[in-house]
Protein backbone atom coordinates (compact mmCIF):
# COMPACT_ATOMS: atom_id res chain seq x y z
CA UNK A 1 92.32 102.66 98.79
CA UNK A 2 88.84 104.60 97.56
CA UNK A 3 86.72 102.19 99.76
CA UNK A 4 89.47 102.71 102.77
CA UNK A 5 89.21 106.48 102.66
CA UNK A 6 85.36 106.59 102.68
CA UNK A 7 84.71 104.43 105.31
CA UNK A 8 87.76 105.60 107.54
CA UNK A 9 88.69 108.96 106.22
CA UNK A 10 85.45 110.86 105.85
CA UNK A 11 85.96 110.48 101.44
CA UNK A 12 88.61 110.72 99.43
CA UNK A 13 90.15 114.31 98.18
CA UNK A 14 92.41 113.75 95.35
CA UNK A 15 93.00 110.40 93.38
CA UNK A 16 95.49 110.69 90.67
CA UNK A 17 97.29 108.14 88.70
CA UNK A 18 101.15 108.40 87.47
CA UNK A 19 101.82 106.16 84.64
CA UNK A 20 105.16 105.14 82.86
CA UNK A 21 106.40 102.42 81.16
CA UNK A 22 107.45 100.58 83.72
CA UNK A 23 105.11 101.09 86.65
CA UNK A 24 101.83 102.68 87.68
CA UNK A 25 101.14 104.60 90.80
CA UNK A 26 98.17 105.62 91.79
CA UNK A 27 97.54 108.17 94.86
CA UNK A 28 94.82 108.61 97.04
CA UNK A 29 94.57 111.56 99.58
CA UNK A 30 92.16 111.89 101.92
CA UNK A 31 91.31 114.44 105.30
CA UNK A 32 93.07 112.23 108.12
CA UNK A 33 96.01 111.85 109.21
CA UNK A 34 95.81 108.39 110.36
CA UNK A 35 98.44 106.80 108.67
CA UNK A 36 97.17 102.97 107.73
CA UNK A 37 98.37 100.36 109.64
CA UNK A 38 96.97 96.23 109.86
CA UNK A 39 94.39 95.72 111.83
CA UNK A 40 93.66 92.04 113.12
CA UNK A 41 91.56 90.16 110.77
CA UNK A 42 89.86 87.10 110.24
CA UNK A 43 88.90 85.31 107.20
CA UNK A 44 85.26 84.27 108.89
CA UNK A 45 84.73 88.32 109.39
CA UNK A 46 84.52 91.18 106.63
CA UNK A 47 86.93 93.89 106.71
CA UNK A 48 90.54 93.89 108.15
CA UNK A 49 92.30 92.82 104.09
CA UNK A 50 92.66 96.37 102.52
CA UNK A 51 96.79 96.36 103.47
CA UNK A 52 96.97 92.62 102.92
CA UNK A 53 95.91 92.67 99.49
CA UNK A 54 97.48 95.72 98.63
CA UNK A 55 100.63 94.30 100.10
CA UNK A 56 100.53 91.31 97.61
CA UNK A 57 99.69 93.25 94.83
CA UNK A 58 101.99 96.26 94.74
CA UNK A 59 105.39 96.75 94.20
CA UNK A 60 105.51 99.03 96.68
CA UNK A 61 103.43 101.33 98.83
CA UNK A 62 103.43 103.86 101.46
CA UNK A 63 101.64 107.28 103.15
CA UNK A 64 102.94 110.58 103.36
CA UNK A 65 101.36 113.94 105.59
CA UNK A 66 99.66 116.30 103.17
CA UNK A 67 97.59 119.11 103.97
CA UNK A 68 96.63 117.90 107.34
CA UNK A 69 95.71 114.31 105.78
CA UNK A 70 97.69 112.41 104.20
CA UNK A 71 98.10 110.56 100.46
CA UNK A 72 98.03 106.61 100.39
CA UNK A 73 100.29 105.40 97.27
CA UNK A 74 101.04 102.12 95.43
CA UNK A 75 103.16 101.22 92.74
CA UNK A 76 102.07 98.48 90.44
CA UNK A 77 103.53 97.25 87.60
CA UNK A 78 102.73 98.34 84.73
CA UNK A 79 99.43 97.05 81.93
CA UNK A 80 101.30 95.47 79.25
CA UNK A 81 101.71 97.70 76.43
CA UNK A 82 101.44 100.81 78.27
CA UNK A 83 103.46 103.44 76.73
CA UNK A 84 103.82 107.01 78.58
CA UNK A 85 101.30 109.63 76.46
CA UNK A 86 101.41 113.17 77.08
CA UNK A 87 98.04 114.28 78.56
């Protein structure tokens, strides 16, 4: 999500990572407000995997609008033997 904001997004703004038990999300918000979407790939060719991969690997994942660009977020399961600390 780093890599997708620098080369699309002109950098990223804000990364920030929510951790519980149970899950971690991690958010990255960048300047446009492109939302991501596929684009047509081809395993011969580099580029085109970012939402493929992310796909596989989250639990879930989505964008939202903020501050005239927008945060990217996935959830992930998880390390084992996380435990929520106060920060």
């Amino acid at each position: 999500m780093v890599t997708n904001a620098c080369l699309h997004a002109g950098g990223p703004r804000e990364f920030v990572l929510h951790c519980t038990a149970d899950r971690l999300r991690i958010e990255v918000t960048d300047g446009s407000p492109v939302h991501p979407r596929p684009r047509p790939s081809d395993v011969a060719t580099p580029g085109g995997h970012g939402l493929t991969v992310l796909r596989r690997l989250a639990r879930s994942w989505g964008s939202l609008p903020r501050g005239g660009g927008k945060t990217v977020w996935v959830e992930v399961s998880a390390p084992r033997g996380s435990r929520r600390r106060p920060v």
